[in-house]
N, C-alpha and C. Protein backbone atom coordinates (compact mmCIF):
# COMPACT_ATOMS: atom_id res chain seq x y z
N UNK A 1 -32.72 -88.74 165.45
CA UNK A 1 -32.96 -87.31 165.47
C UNK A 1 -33.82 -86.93 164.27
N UNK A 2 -35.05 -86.42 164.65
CA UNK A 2 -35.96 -85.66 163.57
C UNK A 2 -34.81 -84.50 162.51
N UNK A 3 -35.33 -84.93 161.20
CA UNK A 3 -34.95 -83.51 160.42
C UNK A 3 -35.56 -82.38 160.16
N UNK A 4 -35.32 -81.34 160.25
CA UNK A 4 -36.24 -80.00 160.32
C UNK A 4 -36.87 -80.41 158.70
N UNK A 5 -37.68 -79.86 158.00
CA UNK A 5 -38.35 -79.32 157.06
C UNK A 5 -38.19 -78.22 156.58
N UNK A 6 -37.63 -77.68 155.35
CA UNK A 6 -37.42 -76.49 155.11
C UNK A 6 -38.96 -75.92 154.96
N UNK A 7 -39.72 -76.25 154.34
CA UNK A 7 -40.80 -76.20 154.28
C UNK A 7 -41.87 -75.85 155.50
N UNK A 8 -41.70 -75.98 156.50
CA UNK A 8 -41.91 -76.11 157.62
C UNK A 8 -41.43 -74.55 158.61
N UNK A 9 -40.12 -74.64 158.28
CA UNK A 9 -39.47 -73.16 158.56
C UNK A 9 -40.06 -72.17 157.89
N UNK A 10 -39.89 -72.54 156.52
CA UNK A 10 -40.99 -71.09 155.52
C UNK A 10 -42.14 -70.76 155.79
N UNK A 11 -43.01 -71.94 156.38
CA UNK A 11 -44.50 -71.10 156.97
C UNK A 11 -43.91 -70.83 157.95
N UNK A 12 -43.56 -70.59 159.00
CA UNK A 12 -43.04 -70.28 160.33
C UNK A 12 -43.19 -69.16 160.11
N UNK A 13 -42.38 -68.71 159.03
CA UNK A 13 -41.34 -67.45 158.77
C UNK A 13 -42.39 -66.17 158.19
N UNK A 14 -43.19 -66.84 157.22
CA UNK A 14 -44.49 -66.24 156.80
C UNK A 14 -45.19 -66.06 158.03
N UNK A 15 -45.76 -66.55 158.80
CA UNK A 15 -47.11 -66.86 159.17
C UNK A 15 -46.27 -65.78 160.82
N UNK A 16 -45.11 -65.38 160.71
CA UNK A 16 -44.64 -64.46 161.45
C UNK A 16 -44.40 -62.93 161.06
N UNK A 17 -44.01 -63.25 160.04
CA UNK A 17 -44.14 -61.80 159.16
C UNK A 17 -45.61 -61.04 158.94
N UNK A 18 -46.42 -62.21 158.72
CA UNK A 18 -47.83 -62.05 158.71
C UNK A 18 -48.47 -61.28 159.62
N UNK A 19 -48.00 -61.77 161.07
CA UNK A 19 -48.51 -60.98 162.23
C UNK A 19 -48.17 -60.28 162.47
N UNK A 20 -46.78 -59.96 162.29
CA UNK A 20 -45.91 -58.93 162.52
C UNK A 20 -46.72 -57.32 161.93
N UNK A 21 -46.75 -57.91 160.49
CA UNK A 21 -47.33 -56.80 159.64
C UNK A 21 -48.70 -56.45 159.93
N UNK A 22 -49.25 -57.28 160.20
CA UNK A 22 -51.06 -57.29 160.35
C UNK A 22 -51.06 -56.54 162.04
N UNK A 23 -50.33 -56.73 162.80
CA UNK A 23 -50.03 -56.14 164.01
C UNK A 23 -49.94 -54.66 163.76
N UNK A 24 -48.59 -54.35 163.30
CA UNK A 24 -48.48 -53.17 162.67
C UNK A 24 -49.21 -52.36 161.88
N UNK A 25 -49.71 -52.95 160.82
CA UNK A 25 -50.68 -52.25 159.59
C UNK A 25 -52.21 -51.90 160.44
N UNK A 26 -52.55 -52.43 161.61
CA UNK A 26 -53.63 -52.36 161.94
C UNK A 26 -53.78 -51.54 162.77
N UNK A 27 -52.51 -51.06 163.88
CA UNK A 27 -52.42 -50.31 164.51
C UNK A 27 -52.01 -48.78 163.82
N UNK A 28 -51.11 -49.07 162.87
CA UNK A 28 -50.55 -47.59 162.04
C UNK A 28 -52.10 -47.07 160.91
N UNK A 29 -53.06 -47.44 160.46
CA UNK A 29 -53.59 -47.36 159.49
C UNK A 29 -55.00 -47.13 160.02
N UNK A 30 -55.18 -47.39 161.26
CA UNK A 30 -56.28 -47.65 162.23
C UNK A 30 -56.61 -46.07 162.69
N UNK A 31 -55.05 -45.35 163.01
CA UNK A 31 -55.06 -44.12 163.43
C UNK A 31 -55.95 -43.04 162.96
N UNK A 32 -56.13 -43.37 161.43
CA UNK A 32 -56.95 -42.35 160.55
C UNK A 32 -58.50 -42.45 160.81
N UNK A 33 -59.07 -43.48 161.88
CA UNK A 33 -60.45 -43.81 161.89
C UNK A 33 -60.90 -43.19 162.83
N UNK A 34 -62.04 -42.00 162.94
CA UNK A 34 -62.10 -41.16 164.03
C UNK A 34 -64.05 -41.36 164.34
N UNK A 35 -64.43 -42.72 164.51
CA UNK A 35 -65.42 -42.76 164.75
C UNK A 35 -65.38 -42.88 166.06
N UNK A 36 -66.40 -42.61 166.98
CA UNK A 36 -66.82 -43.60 168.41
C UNK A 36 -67.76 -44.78 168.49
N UNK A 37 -67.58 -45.93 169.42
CA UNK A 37 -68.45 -47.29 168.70
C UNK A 37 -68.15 -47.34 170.94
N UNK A 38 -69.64 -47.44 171.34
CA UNK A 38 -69.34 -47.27 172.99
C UNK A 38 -69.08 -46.44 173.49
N UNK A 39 -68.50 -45.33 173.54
CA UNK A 39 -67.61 -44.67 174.24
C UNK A 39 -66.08 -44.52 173.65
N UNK A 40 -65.89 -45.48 172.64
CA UNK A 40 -64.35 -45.97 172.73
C UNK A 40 -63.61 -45.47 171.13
N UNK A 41 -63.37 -45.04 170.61
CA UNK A 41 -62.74 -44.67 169.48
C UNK A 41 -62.44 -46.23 168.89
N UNK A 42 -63.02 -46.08 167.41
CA UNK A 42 -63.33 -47.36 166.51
C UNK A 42 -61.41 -47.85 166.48
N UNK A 43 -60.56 -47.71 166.37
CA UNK A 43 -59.71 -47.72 166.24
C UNK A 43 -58.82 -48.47 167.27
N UNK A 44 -59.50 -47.94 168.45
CA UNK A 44 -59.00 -48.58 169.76
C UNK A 44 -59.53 -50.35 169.33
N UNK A 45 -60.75 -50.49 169.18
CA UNK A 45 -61.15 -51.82 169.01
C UNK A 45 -60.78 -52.50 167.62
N UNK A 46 -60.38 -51.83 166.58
CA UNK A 46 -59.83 -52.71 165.55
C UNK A 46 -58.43 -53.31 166.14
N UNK A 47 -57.64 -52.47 167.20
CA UNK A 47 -56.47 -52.98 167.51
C UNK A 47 -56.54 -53.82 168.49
N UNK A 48 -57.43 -53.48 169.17
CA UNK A 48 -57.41 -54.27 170.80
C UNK A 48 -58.01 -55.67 170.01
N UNK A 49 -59.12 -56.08 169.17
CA UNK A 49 -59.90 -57.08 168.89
C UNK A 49 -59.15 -57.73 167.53
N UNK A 50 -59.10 -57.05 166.52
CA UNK A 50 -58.10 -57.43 165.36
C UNK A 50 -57.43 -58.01 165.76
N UNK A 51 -55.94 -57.78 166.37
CA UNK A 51 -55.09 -58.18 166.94
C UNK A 51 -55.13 -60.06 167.34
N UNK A 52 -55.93 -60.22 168.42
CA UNK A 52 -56.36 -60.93 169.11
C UNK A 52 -56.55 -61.91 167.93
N UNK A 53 -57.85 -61.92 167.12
CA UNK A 53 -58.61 -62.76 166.05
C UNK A 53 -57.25 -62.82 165.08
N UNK A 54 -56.59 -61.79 164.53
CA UNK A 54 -55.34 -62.81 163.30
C UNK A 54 -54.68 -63.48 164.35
N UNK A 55 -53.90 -63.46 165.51
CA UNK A 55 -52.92 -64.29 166.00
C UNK A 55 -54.05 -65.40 165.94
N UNK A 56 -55.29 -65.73 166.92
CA UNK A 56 -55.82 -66.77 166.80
C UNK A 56 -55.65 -67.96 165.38
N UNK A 57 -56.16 -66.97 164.07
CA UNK A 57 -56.41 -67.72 162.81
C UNK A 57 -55.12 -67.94 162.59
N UNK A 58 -53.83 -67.06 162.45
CA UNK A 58 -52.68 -67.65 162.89
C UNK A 58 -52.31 -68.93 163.13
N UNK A 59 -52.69 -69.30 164.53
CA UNK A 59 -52.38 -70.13 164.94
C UNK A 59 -53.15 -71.68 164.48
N UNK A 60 -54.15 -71.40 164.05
CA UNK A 60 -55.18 -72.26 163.48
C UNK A 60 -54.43 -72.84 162.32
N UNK A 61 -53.99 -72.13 161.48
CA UNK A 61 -53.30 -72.45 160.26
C UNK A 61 -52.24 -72.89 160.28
N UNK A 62 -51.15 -72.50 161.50
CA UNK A 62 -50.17 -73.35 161.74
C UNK A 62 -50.21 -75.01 162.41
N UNK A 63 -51.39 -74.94 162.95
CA UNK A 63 -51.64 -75.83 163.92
C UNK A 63 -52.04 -76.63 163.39
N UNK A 64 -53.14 -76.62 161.77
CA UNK A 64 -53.20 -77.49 160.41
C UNK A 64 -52.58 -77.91 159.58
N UNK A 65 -51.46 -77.23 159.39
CA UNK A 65 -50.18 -77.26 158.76
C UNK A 65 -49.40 -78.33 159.41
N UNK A 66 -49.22 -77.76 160.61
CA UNK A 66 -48.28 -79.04 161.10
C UNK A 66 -48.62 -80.27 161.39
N UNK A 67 -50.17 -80.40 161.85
CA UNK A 67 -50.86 -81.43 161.67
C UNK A 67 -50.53 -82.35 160.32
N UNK A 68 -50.79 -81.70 158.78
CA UNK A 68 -50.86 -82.68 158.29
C UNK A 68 -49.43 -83.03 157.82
N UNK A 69 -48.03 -82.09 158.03
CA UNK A 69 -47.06 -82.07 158.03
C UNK A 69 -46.70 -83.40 159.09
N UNK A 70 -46.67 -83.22 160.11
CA UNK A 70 -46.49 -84.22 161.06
C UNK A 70 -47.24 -85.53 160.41
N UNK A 71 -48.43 -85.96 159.95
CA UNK A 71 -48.90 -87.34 159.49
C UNK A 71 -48.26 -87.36 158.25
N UNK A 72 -48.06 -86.51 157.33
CA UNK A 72 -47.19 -87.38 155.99
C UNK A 72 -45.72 -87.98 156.46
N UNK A 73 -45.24 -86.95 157.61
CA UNK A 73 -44.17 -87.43 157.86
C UNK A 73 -43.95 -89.20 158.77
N UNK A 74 -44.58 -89.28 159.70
CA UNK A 74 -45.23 -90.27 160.33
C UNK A 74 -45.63 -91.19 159.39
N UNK A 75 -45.83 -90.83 158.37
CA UNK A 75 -46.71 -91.93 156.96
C UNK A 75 -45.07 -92.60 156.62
N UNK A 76 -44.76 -91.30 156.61
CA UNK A 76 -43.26 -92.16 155.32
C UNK A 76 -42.34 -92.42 156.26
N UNK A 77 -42.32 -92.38 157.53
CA UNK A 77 -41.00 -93.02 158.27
C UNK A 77 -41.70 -94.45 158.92
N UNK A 78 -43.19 -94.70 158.68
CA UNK A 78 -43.25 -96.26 159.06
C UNK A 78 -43.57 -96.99 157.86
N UNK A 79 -43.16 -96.08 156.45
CA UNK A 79 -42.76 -96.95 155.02
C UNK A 79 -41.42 -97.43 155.02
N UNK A 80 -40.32 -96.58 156.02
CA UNK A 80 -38.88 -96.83 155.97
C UNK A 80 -39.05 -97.69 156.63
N UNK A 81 -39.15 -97.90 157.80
CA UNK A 81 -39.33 -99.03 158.62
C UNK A 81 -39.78 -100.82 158.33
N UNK A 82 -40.83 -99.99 157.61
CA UNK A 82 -41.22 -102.16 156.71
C UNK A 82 -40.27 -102.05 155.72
N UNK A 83 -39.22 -101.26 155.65
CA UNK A 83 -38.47 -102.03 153.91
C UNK A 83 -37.60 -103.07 155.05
């Protein structure tokens, strides 16, 4: 059985709070922007498009993270293995 990483949980935990807030802050703070860009109120597209692009980079960063999380770990359980 794999052991969790505390380390591992803490970006989780960040990199959720992160969106959470960036979700929020973008939509609550967005309200005050009263341009038009198309037809469409600037505001509508910081949320509709913002949104979209942090979860992406989000996920990018977790997805690097665990990457190299996963090979150190992989490194040192086939060092246990040759003792």
């Amino acid at each position: 059985m794999k052991k969790k990483s505390p380390m591992a949980s803490w970006v989780r935990a960040s990199l959720l709070l992160l969106w959470a807030g960036g979700s929020f802050g973008v939509c609550f703070f967005a309200r005050d922007l009263g341009q038009v860009v198309a037809g469409w109120p600037i505001n509508f597209w910081f949320a509709a498009q913002g949104g979209v692009l942090m979860f992406i980079a989000i996920v990018m960063v977790y997805a690097g993270y665990m990457n190299r999380h996963d090979a150190a770990a992989r490194h040192e359980d086939e060092g246990d293995r040759a003792e």
